[in-house]
PDB file of N, CA and C in Angstrom:
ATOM      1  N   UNK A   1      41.512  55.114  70.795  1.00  0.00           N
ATOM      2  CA  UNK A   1      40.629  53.985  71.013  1.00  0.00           C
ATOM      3  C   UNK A   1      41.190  53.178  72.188  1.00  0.00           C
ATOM      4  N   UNK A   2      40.209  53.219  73.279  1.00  0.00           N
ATOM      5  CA  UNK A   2      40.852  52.159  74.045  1.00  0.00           C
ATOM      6  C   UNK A   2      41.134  50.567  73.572  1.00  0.00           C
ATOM      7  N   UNK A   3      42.148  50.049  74.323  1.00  0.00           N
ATOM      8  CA  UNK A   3      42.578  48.625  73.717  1.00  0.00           C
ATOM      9  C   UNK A   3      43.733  48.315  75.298  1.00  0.00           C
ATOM     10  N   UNK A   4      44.192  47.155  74.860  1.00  0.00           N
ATOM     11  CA  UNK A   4      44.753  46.084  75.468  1.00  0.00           C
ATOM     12  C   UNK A   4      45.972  45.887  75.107  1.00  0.00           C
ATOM     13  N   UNK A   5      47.256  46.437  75.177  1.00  0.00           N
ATOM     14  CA  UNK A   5      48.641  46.495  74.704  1.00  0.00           C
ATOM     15  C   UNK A   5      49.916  45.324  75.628  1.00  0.00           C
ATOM     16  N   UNK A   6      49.996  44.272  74.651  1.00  0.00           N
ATOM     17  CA  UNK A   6      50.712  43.435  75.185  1.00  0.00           C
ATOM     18  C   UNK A   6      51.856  43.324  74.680  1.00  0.00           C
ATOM     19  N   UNK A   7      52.997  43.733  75.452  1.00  0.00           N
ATOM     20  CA  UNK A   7      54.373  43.591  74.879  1.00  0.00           C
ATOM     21  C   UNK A   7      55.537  42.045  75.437  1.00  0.00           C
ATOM     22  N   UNK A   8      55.810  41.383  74.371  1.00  0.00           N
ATOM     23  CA  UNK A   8      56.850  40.075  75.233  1.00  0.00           C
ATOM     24  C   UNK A   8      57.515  40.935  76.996  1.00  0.00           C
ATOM     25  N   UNK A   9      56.972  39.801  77.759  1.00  0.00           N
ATOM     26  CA  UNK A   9      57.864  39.873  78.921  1.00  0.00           C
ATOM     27  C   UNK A   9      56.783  40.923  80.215  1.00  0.00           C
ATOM     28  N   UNK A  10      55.970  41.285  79.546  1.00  0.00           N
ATOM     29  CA  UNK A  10      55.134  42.408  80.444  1.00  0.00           C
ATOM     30  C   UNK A  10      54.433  42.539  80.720  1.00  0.00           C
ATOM     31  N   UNK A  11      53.510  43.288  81.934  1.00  0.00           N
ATOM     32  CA  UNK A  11      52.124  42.844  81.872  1.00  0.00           C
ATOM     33  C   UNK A  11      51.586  43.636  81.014  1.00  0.00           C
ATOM     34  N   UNK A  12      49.788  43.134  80.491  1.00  0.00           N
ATOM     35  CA  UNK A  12      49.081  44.177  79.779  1.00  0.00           C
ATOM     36  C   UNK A  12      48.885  45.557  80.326  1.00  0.00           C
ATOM     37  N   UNK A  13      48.306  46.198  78.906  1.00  0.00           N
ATOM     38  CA  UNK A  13      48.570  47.704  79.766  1.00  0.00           C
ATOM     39  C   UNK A  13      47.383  48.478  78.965  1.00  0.00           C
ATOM     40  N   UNK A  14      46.354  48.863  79.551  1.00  0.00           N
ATOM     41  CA  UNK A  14      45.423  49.399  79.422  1.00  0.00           C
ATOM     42  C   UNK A  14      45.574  50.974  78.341  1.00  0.00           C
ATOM     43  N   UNK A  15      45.275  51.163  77.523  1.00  0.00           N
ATOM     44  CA  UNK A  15      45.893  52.637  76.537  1.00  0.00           C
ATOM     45  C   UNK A  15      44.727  52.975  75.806  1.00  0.00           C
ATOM     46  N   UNK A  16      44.308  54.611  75.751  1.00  0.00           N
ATOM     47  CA  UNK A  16      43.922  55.073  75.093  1.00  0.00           C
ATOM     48  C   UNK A  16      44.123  55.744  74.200  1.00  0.00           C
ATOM     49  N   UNK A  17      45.575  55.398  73.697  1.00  0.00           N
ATOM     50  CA  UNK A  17      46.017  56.191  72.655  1.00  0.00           C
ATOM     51  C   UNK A  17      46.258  55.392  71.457  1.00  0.00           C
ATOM     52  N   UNK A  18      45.457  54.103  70.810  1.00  0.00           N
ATOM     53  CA  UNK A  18      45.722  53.596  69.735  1.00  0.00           C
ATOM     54  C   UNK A  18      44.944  54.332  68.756  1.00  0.00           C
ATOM     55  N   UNK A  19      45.239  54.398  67.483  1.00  0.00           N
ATOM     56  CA  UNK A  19      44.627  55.159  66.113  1.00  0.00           C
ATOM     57  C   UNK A  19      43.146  53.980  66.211  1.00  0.00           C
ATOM     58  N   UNK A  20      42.631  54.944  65.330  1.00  0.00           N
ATOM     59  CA  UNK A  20      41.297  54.198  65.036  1.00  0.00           C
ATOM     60  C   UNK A  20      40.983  53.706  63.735  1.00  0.00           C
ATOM     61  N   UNK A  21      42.199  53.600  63.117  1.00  0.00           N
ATOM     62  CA  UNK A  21      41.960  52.911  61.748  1.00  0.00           C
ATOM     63  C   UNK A  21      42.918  51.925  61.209  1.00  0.00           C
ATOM     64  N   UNK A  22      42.712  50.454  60.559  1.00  0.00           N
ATOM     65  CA  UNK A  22      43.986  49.730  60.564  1.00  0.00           C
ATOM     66  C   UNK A  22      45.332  50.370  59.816  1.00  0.00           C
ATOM     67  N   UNK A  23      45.207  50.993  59.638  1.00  0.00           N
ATOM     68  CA  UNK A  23      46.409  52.303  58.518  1.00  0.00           C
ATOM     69  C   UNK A  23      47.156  52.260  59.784  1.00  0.00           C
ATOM     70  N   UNK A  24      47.133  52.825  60.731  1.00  0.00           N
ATOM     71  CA  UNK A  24      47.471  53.708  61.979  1.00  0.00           C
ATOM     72  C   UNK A  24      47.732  52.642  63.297  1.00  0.00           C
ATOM     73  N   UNK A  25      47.129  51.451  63.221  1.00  0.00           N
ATOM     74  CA  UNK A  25      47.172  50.023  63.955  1.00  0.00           C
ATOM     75  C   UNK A  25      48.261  49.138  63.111  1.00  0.00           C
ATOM     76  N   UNK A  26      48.217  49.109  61.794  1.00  0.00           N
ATOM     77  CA  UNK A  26      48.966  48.442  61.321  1.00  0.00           C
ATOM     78  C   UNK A  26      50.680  49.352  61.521  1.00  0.00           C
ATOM     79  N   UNK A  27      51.150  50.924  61.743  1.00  0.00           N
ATOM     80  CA  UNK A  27      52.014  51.493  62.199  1.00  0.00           C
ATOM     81  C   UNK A  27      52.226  51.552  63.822  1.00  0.00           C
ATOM     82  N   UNK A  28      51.719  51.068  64.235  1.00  0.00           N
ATOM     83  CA  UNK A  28      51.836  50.880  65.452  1.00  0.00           C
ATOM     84  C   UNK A  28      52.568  49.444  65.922  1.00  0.00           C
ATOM     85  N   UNK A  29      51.537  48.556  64.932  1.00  0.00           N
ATOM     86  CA  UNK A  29      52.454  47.051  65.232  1.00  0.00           C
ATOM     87  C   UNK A  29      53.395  46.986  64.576  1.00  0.00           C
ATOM     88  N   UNK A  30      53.781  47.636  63.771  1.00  0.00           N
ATOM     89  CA  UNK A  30      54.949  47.613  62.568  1.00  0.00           C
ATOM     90  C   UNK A  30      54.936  46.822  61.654  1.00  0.00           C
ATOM     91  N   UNK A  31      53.700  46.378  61.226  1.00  0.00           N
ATOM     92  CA  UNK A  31      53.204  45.627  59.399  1.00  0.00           C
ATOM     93  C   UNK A  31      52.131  45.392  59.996  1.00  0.00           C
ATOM     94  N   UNK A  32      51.691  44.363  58.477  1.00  0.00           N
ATOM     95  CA  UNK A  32      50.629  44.157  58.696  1.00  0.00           C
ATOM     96  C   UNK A  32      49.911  43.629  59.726  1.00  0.00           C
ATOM     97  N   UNK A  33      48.429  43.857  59.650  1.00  0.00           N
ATOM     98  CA  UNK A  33      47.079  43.608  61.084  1.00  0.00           C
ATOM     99  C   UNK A  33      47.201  41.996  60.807  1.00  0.00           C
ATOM    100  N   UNK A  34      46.842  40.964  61.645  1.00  0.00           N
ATOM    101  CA  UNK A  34      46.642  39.683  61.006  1.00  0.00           C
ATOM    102  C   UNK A  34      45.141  39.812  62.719  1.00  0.00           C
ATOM    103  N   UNK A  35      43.841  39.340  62.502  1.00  0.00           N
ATOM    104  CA  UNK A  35      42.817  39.091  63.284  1.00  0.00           C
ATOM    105  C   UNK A  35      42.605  38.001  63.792  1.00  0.00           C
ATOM    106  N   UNK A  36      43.068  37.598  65.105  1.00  0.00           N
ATOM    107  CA  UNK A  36      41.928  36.882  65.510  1.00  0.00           C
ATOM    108  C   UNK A  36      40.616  36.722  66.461  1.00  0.00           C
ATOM    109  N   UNK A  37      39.100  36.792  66.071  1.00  0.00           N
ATOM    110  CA  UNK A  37      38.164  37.331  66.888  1.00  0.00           C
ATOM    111  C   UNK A  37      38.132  36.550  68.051  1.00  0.00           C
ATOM    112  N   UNK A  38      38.102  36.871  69.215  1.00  0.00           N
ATOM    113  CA  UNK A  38      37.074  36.186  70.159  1.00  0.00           C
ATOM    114  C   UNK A  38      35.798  35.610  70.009  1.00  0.00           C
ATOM    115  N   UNK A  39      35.803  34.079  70.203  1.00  0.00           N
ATOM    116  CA  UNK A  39      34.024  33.716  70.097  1.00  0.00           C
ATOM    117  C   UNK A  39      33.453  33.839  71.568  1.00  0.00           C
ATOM    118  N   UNK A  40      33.771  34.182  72.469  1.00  0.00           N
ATOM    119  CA  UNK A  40      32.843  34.378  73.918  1.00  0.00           C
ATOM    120  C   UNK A  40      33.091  36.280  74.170  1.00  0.00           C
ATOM    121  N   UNK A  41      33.882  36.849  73.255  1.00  0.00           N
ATOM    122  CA  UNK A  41      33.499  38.222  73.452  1.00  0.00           C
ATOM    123  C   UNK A  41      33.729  39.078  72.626  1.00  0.00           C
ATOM    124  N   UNK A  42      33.346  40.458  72.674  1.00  0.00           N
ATOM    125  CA  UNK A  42      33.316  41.326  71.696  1.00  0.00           C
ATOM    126  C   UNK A  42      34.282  42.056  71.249  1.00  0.00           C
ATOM    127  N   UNK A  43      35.469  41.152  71.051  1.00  0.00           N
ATOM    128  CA  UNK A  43      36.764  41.288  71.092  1.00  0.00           C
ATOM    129  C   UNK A  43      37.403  41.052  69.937  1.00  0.00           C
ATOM    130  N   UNK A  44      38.851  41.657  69.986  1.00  0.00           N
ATOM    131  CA  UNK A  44      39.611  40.670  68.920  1.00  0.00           C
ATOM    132  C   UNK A  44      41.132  40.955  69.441  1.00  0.00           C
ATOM    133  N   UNK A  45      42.172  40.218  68.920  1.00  0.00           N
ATOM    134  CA  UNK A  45      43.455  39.827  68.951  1.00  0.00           C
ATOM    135  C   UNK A  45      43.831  40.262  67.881  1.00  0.00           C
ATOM    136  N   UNK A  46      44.633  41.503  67.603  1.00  0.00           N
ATOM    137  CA  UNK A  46      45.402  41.816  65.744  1.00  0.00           C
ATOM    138  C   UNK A  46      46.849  41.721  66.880  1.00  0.00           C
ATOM    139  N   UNK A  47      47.332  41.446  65.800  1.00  0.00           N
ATOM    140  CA  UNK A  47      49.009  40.934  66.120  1.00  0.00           C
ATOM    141  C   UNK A  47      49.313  41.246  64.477  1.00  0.00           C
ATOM    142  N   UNK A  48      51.254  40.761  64.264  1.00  0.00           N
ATOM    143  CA  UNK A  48      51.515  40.338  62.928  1.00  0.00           C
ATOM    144  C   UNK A  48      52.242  39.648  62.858  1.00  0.00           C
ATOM    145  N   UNK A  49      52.425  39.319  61.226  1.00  0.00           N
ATOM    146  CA  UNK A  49      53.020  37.780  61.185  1.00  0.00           C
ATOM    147  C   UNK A  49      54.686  38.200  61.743  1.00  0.00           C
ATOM    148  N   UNK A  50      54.611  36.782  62.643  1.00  0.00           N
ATOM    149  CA  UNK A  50      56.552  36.793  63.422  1.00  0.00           C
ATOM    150  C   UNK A  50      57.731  36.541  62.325  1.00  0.00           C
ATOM    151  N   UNK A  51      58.314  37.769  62.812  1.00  0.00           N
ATOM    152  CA  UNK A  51      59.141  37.934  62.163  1.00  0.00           C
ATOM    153  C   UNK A  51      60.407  36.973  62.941  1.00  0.00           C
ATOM    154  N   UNK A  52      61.460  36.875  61.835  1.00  0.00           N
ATOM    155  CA  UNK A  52      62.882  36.144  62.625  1.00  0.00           C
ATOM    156  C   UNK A  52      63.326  36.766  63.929  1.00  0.00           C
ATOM    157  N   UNK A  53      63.389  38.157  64.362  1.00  0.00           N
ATOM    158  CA  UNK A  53      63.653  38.575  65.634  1.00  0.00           C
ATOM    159  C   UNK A  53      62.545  38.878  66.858  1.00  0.00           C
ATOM    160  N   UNK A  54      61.148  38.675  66.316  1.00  0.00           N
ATOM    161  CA  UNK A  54      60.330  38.685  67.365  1.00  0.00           C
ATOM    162  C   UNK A  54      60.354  37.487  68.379  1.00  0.00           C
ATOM    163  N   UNK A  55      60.207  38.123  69.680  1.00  0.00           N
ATOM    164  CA  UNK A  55      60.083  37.185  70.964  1.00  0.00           C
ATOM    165  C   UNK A  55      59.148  36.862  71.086  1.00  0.00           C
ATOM    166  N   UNK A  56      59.145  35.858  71.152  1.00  0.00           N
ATOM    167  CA  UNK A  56      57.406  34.879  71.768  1.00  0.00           C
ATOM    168  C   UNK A  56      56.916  35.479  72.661  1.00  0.00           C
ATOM    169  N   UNK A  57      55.521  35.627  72.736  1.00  0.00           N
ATOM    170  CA  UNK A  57      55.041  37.206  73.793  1.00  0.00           C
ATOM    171  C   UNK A  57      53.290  35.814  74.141  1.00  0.00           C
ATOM    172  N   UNK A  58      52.773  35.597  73.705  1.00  0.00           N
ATOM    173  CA  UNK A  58      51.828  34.631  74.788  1.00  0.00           C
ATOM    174  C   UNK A  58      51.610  33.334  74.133  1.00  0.00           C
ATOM    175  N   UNK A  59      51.454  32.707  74.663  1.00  0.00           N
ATOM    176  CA  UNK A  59      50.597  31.440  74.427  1.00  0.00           C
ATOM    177  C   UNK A  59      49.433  31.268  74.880  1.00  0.00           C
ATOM    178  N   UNK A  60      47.985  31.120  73.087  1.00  0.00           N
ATOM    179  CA  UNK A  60      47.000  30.857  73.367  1.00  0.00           C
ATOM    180  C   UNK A  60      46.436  30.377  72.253  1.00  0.00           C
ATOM    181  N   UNK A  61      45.507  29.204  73.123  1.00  0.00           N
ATOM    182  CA  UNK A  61      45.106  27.685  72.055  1.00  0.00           C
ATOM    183  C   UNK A  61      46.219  27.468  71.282  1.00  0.00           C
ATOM    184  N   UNK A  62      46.568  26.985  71.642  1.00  0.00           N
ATOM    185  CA  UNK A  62      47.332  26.045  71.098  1.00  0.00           C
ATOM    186  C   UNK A  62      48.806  26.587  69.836  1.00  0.00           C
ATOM    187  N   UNK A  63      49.191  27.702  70.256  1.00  0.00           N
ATOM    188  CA  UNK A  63      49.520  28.729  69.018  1.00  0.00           C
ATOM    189  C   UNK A  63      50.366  29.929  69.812  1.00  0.00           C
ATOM    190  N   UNK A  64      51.488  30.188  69.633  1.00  0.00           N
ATOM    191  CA  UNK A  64      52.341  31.374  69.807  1.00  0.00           C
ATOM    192  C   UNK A  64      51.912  32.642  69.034  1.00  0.00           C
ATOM    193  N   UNK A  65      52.202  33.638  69.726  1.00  0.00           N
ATOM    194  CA  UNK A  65      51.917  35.030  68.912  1.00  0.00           C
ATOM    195  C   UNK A  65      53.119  35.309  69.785  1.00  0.00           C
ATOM    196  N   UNK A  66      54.144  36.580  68.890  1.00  0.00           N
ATOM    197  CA  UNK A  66      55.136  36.594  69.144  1.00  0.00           C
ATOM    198  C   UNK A  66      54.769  38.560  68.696  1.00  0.00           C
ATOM    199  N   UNK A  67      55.954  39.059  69.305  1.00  0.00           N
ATOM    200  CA  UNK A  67      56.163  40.709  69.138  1.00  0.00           C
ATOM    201  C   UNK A  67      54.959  41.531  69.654  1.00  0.00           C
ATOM    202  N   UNK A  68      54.867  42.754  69.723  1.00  0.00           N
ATOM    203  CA  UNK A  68      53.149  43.259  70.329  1.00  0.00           C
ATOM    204  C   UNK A  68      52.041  42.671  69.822  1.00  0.00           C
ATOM    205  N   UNK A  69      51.341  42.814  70.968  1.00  0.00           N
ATOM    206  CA  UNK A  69      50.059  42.202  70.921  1.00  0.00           C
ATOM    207  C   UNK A  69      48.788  43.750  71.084  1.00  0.00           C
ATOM    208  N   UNK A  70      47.779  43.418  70.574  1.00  0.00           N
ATOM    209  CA  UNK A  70      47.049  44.287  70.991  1.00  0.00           C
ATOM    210  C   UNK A  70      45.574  43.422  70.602  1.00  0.00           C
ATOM    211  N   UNK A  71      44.624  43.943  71.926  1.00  0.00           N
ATOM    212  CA  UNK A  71      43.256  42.993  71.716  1.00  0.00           C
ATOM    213  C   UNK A  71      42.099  44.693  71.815  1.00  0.00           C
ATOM    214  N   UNK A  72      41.357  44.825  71.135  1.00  0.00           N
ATOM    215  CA  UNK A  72      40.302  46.053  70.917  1.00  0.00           C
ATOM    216  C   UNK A  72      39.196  45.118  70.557  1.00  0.00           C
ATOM    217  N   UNK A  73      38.211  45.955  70.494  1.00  0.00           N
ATOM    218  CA  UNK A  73      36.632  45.910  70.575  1.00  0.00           C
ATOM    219  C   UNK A  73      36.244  45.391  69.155  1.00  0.00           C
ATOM    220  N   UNK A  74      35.576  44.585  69.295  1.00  0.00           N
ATOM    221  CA  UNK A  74      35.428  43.827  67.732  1.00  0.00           C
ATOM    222  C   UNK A  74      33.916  43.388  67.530  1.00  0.00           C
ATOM    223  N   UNK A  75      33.043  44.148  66.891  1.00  0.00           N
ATOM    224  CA  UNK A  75      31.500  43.668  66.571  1.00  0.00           C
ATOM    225  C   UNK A  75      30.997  44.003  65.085  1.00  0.00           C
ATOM    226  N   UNK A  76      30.513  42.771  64.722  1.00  0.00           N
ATOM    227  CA  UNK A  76      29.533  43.010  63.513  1.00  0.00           C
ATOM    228  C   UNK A  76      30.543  43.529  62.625  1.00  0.00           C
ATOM    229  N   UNK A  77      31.867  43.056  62.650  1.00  0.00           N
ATOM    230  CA  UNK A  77      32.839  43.340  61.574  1.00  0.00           C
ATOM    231  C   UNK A  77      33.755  44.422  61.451  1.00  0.00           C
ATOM    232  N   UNK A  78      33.308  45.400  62.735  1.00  0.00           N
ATOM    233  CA  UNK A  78      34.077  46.598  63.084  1.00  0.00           C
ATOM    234  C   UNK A  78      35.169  46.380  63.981  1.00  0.00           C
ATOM    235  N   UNK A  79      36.049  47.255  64.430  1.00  0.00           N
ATOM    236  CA  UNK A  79      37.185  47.638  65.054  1.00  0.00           C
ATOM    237  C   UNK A  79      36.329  48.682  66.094  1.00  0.00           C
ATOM    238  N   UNK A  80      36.937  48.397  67.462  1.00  0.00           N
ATOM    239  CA  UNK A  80      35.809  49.648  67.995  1.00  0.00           C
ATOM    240  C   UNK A  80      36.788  49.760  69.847  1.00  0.00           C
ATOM    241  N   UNK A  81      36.492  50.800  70.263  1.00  0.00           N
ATOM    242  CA  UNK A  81      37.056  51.010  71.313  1.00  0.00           C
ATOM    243  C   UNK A  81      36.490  49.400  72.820  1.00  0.00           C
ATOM    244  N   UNK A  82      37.490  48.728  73.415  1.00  0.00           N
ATOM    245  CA  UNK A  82      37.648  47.970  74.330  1.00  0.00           C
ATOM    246  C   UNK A  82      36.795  48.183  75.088  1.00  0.00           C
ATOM    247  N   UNK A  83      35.689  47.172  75.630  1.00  0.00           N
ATOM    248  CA  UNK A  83      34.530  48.282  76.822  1.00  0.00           C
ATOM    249  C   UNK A  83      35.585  48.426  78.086  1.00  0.00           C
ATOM    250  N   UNK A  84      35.460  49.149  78.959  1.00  0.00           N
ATOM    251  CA  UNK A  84      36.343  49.190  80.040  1.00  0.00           C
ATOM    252  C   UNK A  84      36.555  47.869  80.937  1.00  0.00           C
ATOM    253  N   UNK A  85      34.989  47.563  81.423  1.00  0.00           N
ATOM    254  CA  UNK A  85      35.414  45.970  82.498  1.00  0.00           C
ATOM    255  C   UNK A  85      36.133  45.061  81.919  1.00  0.00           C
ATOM    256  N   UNK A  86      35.493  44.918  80.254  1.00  0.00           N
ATOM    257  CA  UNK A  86      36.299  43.422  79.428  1.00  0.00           C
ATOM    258  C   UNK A  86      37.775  43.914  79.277  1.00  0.00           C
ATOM    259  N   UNK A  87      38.422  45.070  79.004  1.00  0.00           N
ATOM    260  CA  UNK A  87      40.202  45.614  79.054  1.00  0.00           C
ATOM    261  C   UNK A  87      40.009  44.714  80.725  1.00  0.00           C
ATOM    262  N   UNK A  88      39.854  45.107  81.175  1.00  0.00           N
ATOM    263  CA  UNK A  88      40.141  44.830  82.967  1.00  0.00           C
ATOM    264  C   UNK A  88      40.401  43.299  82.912  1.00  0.00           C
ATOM    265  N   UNK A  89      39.287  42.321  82.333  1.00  0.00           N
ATOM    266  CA  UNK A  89      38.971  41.692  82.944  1.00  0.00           C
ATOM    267  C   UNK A  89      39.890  40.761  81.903  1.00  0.00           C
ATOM    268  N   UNK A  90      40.487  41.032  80.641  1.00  0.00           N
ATOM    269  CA  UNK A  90      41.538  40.231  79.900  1.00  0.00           C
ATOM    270  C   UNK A  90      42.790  41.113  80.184  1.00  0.00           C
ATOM    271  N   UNK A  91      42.923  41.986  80.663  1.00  0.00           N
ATOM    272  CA  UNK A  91      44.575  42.296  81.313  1.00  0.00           C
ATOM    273  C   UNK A  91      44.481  41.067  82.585  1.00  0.00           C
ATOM    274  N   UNK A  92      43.511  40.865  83.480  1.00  0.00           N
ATOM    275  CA  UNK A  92      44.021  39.704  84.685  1.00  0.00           C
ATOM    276  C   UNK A  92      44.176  38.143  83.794  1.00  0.00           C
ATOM    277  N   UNK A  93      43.207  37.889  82.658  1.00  0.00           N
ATOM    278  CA  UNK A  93      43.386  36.611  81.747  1.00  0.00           C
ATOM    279  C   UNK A  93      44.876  36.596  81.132  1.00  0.00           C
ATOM    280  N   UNK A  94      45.565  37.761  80.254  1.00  0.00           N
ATOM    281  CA  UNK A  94      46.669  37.530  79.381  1.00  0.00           C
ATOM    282  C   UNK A  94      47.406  37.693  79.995  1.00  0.00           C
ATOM    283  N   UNK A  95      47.649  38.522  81.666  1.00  0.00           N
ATOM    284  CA  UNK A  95      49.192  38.597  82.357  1.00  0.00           C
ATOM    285  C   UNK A  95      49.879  37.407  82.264  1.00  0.00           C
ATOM    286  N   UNK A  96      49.463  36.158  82.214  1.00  0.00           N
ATOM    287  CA  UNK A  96      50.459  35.225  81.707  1.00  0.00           C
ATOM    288  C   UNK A  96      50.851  34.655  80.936  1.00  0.00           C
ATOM    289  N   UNK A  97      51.859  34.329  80.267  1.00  0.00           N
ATOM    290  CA  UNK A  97      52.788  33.881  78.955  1.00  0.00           C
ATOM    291  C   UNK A  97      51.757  32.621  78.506  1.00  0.00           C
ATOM    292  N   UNK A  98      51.460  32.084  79.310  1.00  0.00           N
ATOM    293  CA  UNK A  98      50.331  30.820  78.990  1.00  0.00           C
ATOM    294  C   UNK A  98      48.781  31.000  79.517  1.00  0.00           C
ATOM    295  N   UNK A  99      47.994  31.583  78.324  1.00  0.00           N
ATOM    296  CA  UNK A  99      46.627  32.498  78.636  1.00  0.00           C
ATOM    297  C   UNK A  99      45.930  30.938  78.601  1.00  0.00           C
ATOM    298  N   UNK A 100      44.554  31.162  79.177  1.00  0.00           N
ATOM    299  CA  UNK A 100      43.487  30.137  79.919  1.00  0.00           C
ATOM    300  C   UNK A 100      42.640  30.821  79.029  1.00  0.00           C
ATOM    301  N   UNK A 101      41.799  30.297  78.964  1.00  0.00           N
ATOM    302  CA  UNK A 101      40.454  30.422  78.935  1.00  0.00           C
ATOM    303  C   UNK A 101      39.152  30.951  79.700  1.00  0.00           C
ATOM    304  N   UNK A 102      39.510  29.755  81.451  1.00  0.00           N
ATOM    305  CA  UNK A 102      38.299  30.189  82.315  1.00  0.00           C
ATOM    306  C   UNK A 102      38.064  31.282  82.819  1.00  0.00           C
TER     307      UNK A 102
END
């Protein structure tokens, strides 16, 4: 499934090799999925809860997410592959430690 792979310290990185089911997403981030959707796109943010040795990896609204990040395609309650322009166009939004909005 394409997606949006954000690691502390790095830029995003465009991948088509995430599993397509949270079983296989949740082994990838190493525990549990925790969601948060995008309200201006068809998106979402799964991360998990920070642990004592995870590094603070972005700041957005108002809120740290710490250890990998990963943002995939999110509609009508599904998990779904990243469209290509929106990966593009939130790898130039999250390259920095302090993400915007505009």
């Amino acid at each position: 499934m394409r997606a949006l792979i954000i690691d502390p310290g790095k830029a995003p990185e465009i991948t088509t090799q995430l599993p397509n089911d949270e079983q296989g997403i949740a082994r990838w981030l190493g525990g549990p999925v925790r969601m948060q959707p995008f309200g201006q796109h068809p998106a979402a943010l799964l991360y998990t809860a920070p642990a004592g040795q995870d590094v603070p990896n972005r700041h957005y609204i108002d809120r740290w997410y710490y250890g990998r990040l990963i943002i995939v395609g999110y509609k009508s309650c599904r998990l779904m592959p990243l469209p290509e322009d929106l990966a593009a166009q939130m790898a130039r939004q999250w390259a920095d430690v302090e993400v915007t909005t505009k």
